[in-house]
Every structure is written in C-alpha cells, then in structure tokens.
Protein backbone atom coordinates (compact mmCIF):
# COMPACT_ATOMS: atom_id res chain seq x y z
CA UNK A 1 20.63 82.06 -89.14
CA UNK A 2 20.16 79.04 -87.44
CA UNK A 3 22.20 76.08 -87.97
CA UNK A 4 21.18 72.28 -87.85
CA UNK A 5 22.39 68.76 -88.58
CA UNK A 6 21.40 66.05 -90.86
CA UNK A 7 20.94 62.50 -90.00
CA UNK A 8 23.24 59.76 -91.95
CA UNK A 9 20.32 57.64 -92.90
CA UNK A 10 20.84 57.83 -96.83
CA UNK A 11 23.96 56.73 -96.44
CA UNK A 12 24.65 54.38 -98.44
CA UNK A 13 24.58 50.58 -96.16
CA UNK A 14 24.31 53.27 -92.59
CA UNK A 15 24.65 51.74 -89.38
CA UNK A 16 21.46 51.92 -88.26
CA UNK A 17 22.23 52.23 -84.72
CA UNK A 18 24.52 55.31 -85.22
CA UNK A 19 21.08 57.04 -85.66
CA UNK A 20 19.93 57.71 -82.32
CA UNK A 21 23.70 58.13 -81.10
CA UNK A 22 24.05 60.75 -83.84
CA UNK A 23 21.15 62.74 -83.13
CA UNK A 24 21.92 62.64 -79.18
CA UNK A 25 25.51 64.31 -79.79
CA UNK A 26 23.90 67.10 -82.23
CA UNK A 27 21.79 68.18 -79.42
CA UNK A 28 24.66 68.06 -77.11
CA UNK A 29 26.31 70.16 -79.69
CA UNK A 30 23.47 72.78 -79.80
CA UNK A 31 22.27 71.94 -83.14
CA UNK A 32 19.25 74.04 -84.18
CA UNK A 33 17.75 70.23 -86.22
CA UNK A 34 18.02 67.17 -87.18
CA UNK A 35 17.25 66.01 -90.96
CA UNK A 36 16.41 63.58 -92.51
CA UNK A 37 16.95 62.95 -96.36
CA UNK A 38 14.13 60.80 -98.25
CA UNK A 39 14.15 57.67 -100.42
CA UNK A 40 12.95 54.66 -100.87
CA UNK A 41 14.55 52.53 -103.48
CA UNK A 42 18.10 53.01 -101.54
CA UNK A 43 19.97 50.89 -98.76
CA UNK A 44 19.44 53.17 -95.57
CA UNK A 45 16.55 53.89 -92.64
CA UNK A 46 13.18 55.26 -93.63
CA UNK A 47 12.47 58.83 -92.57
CA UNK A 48 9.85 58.10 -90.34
CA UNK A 49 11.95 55.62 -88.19
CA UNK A 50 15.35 57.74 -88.30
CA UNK A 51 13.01 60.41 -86.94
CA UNK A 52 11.74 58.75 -84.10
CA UNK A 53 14.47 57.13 -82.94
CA UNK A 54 16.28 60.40 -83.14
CA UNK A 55 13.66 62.06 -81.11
CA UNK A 56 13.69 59.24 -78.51
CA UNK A 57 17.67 60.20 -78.08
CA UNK A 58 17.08 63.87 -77.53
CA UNK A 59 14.58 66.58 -75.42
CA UNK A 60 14.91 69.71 -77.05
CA UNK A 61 16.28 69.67 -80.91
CA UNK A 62 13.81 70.42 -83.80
CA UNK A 63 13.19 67.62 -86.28
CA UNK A 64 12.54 68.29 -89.91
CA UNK A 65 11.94 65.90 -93.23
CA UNK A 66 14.28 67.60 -95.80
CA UNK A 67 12.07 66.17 -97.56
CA UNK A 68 10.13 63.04 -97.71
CA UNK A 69 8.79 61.82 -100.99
CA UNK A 70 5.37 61.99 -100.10
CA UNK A 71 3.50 60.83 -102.85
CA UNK A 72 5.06 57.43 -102.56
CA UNK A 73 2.87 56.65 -99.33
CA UNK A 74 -0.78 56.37 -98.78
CA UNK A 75 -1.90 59.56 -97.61
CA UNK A 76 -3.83 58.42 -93.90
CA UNK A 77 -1.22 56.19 -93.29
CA UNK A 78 1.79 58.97 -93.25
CA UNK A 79 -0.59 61.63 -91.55
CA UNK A 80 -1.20 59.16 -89.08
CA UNK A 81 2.79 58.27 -88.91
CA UNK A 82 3.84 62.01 -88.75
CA UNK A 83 1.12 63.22 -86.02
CA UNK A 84 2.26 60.37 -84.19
CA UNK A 85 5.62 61.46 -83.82
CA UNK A 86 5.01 64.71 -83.23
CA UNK A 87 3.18 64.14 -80.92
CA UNK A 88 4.98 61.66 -78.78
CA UNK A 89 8.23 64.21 -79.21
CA UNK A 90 6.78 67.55 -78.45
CA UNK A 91 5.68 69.16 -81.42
CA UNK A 92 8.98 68.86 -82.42
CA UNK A 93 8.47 68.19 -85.89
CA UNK A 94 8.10 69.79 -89.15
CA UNK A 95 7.25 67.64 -92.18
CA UNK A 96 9.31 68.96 -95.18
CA UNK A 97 7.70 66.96 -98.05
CA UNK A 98 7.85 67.05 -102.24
CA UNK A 99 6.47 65.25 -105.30
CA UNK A 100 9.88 63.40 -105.84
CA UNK A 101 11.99 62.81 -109.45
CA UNK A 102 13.03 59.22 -109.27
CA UNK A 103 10.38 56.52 -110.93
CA UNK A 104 12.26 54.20 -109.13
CA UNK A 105 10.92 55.40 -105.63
CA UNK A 106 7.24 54.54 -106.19
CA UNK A 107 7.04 51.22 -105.49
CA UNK A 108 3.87 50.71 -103.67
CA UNK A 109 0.69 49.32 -105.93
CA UNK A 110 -1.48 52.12 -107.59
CA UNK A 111 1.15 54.81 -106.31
CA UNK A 112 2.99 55.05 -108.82
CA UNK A 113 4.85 58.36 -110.40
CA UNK A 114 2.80 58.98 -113.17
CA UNK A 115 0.13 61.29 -111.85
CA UNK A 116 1.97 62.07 -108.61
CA UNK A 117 1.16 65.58 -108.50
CA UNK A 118 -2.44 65.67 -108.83
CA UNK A 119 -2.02 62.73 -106.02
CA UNK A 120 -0.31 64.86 -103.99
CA UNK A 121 -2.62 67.30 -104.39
CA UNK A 122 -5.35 65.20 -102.72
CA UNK A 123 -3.21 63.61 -99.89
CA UNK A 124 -2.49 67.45 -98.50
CA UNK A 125 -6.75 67.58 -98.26
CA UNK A 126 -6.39 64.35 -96.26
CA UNK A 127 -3.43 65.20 -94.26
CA UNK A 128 -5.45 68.22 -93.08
CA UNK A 129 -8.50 66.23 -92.38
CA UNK A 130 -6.66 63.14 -90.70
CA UNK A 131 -5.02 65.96 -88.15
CA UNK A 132 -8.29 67.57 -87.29
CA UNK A 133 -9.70 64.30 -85.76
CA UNK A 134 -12.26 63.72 -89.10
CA UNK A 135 -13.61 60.20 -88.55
CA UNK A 136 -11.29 57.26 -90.75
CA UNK A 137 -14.38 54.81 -90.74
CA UNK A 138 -15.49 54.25 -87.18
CA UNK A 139 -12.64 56.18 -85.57
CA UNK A 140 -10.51 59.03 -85.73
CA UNK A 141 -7.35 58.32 -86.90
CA UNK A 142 -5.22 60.45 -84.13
CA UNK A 143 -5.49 61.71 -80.48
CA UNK A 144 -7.60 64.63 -79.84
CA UNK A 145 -5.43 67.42 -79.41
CA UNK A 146 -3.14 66.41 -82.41
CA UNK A 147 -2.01 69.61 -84.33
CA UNK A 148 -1.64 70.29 -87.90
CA UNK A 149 1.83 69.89 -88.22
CA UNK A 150 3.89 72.97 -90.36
CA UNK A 151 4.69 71.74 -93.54
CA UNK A 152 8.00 73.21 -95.67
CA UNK A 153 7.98 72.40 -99.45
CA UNK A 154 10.47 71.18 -101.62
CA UNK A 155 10.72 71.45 -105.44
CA UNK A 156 11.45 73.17 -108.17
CA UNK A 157 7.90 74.08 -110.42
CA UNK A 158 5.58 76.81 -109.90
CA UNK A 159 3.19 74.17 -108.38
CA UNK A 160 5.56 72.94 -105.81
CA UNK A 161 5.15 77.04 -104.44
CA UNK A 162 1.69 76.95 -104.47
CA UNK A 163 1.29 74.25 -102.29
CA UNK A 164 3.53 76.00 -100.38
CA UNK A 165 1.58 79.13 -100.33
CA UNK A 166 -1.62 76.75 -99.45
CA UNK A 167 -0.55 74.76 -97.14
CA UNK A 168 2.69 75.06 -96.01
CA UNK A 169 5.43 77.60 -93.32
CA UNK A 170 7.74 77.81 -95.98
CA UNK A 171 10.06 76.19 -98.60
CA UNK A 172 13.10 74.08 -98.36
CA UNK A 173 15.52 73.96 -101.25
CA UNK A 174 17.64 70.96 -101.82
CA UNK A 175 21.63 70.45 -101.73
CA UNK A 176 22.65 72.79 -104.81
CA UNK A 177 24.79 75.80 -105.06
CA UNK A 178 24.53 78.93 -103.46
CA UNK A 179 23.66 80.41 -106.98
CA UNK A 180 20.88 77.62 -107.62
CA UNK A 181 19.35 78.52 -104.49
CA UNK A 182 18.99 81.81 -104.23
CA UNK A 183 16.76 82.17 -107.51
CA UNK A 184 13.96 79.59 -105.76
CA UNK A 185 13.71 81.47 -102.18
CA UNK A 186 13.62 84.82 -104.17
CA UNK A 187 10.23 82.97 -105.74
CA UNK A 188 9.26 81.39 -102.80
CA UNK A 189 9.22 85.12 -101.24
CA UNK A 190 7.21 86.38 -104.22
CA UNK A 191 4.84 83.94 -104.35
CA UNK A 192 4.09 84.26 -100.73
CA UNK A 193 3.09 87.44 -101.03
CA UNK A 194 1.45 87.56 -104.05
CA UNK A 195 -0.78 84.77 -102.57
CA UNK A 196 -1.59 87.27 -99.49
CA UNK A 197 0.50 84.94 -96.90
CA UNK A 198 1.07 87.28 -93.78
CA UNK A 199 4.82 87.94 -93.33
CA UNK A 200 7.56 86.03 -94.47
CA UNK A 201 7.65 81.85 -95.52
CA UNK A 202 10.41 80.33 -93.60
CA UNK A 203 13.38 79.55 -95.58
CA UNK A 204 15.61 76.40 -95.15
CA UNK A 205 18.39 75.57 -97.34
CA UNK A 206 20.43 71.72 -96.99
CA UNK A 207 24.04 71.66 -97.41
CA UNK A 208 26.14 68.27 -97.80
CA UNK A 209 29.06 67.61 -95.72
CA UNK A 210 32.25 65.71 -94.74
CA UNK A 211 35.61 66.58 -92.58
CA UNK A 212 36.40 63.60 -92.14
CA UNK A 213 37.16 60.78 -94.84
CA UNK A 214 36.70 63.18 -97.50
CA UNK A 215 37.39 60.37 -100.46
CA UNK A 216 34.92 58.20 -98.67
CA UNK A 217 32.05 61.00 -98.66
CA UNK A 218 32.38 62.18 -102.37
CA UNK A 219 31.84 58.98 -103.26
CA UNK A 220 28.65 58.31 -101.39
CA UNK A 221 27.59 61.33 -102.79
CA UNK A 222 28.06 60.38 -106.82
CA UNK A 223 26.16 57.13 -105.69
CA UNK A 224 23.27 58.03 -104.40
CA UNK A 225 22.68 60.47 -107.08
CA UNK A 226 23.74 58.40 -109.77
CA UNK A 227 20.59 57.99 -111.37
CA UNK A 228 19.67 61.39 -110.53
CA UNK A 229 18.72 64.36 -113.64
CA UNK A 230 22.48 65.31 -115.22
CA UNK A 231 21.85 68.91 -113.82
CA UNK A 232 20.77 67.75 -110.11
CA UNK A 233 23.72 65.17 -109.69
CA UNK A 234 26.40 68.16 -111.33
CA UNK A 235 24.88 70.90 -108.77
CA UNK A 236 25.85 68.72 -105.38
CA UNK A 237 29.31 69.62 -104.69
CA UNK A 238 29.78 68.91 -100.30
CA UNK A 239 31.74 70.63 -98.34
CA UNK A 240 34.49 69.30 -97.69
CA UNK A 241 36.93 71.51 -95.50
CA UNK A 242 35.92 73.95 -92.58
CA UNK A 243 36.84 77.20 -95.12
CA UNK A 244 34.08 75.81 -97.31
CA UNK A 245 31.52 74.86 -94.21
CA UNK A 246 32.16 78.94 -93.06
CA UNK A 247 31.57 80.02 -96.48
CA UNK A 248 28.18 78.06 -97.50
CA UNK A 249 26.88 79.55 -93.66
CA UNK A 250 27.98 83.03 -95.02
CA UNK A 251 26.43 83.05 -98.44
CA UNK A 252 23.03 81.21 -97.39
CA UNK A 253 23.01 83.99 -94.34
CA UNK A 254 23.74 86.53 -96.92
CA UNK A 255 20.38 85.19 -98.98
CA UNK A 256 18.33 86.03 -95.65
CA UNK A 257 18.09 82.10 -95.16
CA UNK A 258 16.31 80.88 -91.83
CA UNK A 259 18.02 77.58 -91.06
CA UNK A 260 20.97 76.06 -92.83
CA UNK A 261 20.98 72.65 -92.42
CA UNK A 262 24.76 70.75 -93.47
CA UNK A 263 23.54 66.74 -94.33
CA UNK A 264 26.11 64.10 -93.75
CA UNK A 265 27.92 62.02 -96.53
CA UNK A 266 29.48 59.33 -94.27
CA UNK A 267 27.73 57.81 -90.84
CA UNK A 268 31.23 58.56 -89.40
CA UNK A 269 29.60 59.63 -85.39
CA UNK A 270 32.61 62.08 -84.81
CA UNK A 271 31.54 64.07 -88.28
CA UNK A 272 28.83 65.78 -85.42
CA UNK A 273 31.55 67.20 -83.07
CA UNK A 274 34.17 68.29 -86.20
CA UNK A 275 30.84 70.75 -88.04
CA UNK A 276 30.57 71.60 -84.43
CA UNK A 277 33.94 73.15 -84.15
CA UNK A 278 33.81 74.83 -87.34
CA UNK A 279 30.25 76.41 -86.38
CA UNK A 280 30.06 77.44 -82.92
C-alpha cells in the first residue's frame, strides 16, 4: 500500500505560501501524493491553485483531488483547468471529484445544489469531450495531445459508483473510520465487476492527521466540519499519535486499500517530516 500526503489548504486561514514548501518536502520524503481537500465556502486555497503550485515545487510525486466538488464549477472551464495542469506537470494528476453535501458551496449563478447530480451527470459528457480536442466554438479548448485524465469518485449513493464504473479508475472514500470504509470499497469492488470493468478499481482511502499541536488540529477539524451531516462530522476522529498513524496504515492495508493518503489538520511545515518518521 502506498502512502501519500495531503496538502494544508483547508486549513482553516493556511499560509498560502506553505503550499508549495509543503509539497516540495513530501517529495523529498518519498511520499507516494499530494492531496488536496475541496471547498469553497471556507478560508483556504482552491484545489486547482494548491495543485499547481504544488506541482511547480516537485518532479516526480503524484497529485490527486481528494475530491473536488465538481458540480460547483462550470463544466469546460474545470476540464480546461485540470488538463491544463496535467499537462504542464506530467500527467501527474488524477482528478478525484464528487457531487458535494454542503448548500453552502454552490455559490456560482445557475449552479446551484439542487439538481447537482443530474448536472454532474452532464459535465462528465463534457469533460470527456473537452479532453478529446471537440471544438468549444471556434477552437478546441486544450492542446492536442491532452489525455483524458483518470478520474477516482467520491461519495456515498449507488450513483456516486456508477459514475465510477462509467467513467472513472476507481473510488476514493473520505476521512471516516476504518469500519465506515471498508463497507463502500467492498461496493465499489462489486459494482465494478458487476458493470464488466476489467480487473480491479483502484482504491484510495484519506486519513486526517496531526503530531504536532495536537489541541490546535482537533480543533480545526470540529470547524471545518461544523456544519457538516451529525454522522459525517462524528465519523472524523485524526490521528493524533504515531501508534494511531501505524494502526490506520495497518487496517486500510488489511482492507486491500491502494493508497492511503493521511490529510493535514494544521499548516504546521514540520507535520511532513514527523508522518515521515512514523511511515518509512
């Protein structure tokens, strides 16, 4: 199982420029990713920008959105915004996306979250098409020689995995419990297979962390889920010593999981060298 890093860039007021310092140490460190967590309606660095500016600081380290609310963007404009950075990176990226919970995250005009599923729906079709070169008016919207760029998705409904069956590599579940988890990758496998997907979907589970100011961390944590579903906010416990880091990695290895990736509570730059310790 391969292990990666989040970037702090839902922390709560981040320094942004810790972001590209951040994600040069993790590579340093042999981190398998970088990660970004997605909102809007909270005081940190958009997905798209933590992304690139993490990519700028490194060569070789994966980069994955764990995930970005996609439905909260017009469709062209974030194919266009992901291909781009991809492609000035490496084909570095994977785009983990989902439908979102929050009403308070769909804040752009006629994107709002009633209806965001059949809306999502849609923007995959235009992803697909923006990516292959199909004109956007005049133009295409992206380089020949832009791939389609592997998709993980997020979420917890029986539509969520057949998107995911679709269009996707595989499914990412969010910051819960061992126990939560393990229940959505064992459907995730299922319907895989059912839908006649060759092999295996790729499985990536997110973990929250802090070994540093411990107090600090557990109380970004309650804040940015705060408005969160009851059963959501109660199910993100981080780890918070390196006995609990070592046990997440071997229960989520036990589940067969791909990647493990531990997310950040604090933007506290040494946090990257302590999970280091405790992993390698």
């Amino acid at each position: 199982m391969r292990i990666g890093i989040g970037l702090p860039n839902q922390v709560r007021d981040v320094d942004p420029t810790v972001v590209p310092r951040w994600a040069a140490r993790a590579e340093e460190a042999g981190f398998s990713s970088l990660a970004t967590i997605g909102r809007y309606a909270y005081p940190g660095v958009s997905d798209t920008v933590a992304l690139a500016a993490a990519a700028g600081a490194t060569e070789r380290i994966g980069l994955l959105s764990g995930v970005l609310l996609a439905p909260t963007w017009p469709a062209a404009l974030l194919a266009k915004e992901i291909a781009s950075i991809d492609g000035v990176f490496g084909h570095r990226l994977t785009f983990g996306v989902g439908v979102g919970l929050r009403e308070e995250e769909f804040t752009v005009p006629g994107l709002g979250a009633r209806g965001r599923g059949a809306r999502f729906d849609a923007d995959l079709e235009i992803y697909r098409e923006v990516w292959d070169g199909e004109p956007a008016g005049e133009n295409a919207a992206v380089p020949s020689g832009t791939r389609q760029v592997p998709m993980l998705f997020g979420g917890y409904t029986e539509q969520a995995l057949q998107r995911m069956v679709r269009w996707g590599t595989g499914y990412i579940a969010g910051s819960g419990s061992v126990a939560a988890s393990a229940p959505r990758f064992e459907a995730a496998k299922r319907a895989w297979s059912e839908g006649g997907r060759d092999g295996a979907p790729r499985l990536v589970s997110l973990a929250y962390f802090v070994l540093g100011d411990v107090d600090a961390g557990l109380a970004n944590v309650r804040d940015f889920y705060r408005l969160a579903p009851k059963e959501v906010a109660d199910s993100v416990v981080p780890c918070s010593s390196p006995e609990l880091v070592r046990k997440s990695i071997a229960d989520f290895a036990e589940l067969g999981v791909d990647e493990l990736i531990f997310v950040p509570v604090t933007d506290e730059v040494d946090e990257v060298a302590r999970l280091a310790d405790v992993v390698s």
